[in-house]
Protein backbone atom coordinates (compact mmCIF):
# COMPACT_ATOMS: atom_id res chain seq x y z
CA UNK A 1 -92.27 -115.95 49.71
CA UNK A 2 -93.80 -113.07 47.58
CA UNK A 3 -91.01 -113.84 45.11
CA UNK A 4 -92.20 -117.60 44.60
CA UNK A 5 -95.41 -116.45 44.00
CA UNK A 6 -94.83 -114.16 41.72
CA UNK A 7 -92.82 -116.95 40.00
CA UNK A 8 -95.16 -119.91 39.79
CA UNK A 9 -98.19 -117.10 38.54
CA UNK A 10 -95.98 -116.03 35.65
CA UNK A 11 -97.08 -118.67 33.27
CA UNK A 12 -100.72 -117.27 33.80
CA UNK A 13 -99.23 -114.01 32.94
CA UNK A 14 -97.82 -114.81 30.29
CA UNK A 15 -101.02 -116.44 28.80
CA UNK A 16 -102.50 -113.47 29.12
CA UNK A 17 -100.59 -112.57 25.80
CA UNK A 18 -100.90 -115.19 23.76
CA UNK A 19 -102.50 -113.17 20.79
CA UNK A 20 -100.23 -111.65 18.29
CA UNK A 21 -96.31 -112.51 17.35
CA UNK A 22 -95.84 -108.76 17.65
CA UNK A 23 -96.34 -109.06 20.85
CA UNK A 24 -94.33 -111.71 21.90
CA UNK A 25 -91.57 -110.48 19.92
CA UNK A 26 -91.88 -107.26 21.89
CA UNK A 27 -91.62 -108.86 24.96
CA UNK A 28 -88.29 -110.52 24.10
CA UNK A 29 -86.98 -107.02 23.14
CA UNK A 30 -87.87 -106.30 26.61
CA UNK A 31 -86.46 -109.29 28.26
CA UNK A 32 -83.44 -108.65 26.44
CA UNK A 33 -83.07 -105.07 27.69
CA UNK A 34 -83.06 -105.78 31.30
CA UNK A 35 -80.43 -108.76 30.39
CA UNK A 36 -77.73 -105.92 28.97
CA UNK A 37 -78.93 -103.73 31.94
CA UNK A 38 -78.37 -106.95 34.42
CA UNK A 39 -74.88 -107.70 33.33
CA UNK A 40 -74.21 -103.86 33.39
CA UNK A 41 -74.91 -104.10 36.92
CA UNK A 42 -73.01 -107.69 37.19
CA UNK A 43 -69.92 -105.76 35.75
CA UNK A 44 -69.95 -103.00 38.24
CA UNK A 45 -70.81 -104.84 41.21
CA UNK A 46 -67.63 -107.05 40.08
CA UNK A 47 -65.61 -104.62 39.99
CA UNK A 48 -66.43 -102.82 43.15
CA UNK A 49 -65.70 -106.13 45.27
CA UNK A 50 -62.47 -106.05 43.23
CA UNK A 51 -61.93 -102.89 44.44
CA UNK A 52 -62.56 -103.55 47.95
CA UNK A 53 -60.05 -106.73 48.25
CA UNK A 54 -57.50 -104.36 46.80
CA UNK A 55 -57.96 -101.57 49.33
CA UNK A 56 -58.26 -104.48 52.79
CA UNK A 57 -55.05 -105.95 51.27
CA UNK A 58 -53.27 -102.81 51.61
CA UNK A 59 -55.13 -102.29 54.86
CA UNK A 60 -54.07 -105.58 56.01
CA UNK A 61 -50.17 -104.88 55.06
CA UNK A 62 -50.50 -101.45 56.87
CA UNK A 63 -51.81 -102.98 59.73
CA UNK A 64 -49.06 -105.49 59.84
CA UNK A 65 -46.24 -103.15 59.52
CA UNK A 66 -47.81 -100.82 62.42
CA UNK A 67 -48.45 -104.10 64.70
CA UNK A 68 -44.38 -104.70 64.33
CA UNK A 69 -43.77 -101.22 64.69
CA UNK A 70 -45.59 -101.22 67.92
CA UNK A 71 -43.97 -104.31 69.24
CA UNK A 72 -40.30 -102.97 68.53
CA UNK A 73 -41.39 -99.75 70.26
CA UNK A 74 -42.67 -102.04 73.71
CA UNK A 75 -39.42 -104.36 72.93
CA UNK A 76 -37.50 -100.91 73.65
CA UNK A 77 -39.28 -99.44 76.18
CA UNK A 78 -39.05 -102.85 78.50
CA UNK A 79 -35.07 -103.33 77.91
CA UNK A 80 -34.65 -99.53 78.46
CA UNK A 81 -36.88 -100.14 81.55
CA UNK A 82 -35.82 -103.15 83.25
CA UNK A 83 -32.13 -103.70 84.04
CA UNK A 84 -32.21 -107.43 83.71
CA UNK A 85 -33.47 -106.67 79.47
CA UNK A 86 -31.08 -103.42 79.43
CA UNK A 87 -28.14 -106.33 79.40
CA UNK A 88 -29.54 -107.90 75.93
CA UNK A 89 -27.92 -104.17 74.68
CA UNK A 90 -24.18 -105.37 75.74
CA UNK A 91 -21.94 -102.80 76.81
CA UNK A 92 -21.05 -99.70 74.81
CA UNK A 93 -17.51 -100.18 73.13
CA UNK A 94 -14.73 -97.87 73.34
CA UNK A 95 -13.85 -95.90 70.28
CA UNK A 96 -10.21 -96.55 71.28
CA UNK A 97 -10.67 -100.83 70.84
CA UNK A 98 -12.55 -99.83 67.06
CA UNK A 99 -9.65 -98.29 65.67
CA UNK A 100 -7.20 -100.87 65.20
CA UNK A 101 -9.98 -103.23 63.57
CA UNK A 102 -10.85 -100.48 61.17
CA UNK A 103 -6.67 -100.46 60.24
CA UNK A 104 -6.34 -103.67 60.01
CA UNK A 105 -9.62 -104.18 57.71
CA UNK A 106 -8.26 -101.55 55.73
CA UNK A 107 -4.59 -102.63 55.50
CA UNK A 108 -6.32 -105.73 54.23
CA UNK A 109 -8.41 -104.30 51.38
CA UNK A 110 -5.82 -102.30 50.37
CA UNK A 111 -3.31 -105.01 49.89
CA UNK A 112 -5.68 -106.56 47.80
CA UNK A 113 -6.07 -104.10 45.70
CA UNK A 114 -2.56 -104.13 45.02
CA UNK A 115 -1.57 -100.73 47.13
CA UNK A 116 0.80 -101.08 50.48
CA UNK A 117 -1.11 -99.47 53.66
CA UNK A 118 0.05 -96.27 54.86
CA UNK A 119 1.27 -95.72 58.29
């Protein structure tokens, strides 16, 4: 409210200096100071909100990646819990039944490139 005031009684202010052209050219000088001095402060202020989306976006992101984290961690800790989830693991394999599917995957790459598998 003080501010609209202020506003509609600068025209009687500014009749106050009617006089001299000196005068009203010093005013300008001064109206044009606090312009430079206002977009100064425009620039800055800019640049600090710039600053502040950057740093919650990477805030964000690292909140994401802990939120998964956290889930895969209760995820674990429920099938390692429960025996009903502990069956979503499957059953541990034998390293006897591996073997023969590692031979025969490398019998195969090896006959591609153009070398007979050892026995």
């Amino acid at each position: 409210m003080f501010a609209v005031g202020l506003v509609g009684l600068s025209p009687v202010a500014l009749d106050l200096f009617r006089g001299n052209v000196k005068t009203w050219e010093r005013l300008s000088f001064i109206g044009q100071t606090y312009g430079a001095a206002s977009a100064l402060l425009s620039a800055f202020a800019l640049i600090g909100i710039a600053a502040t989306l950057i740093l919650q976006a990477r805030d964000t992101e690292v909140n994401r990646e802990q939120g998964r984290r956290v889930l895969h961690v209760d995820l674990l800790k429920m099938a390692l819990e429960n025996p009903l989830y502990r069956r979503a693991w499957g059953t541990s394999t034998p390293p006897t039944i591996l073997r023969p599917t590692f031979r025969t995957c490398t019998s195969t790459s090896s006959s591609r490139s153009g070398r007979r598998p050892s026995s």
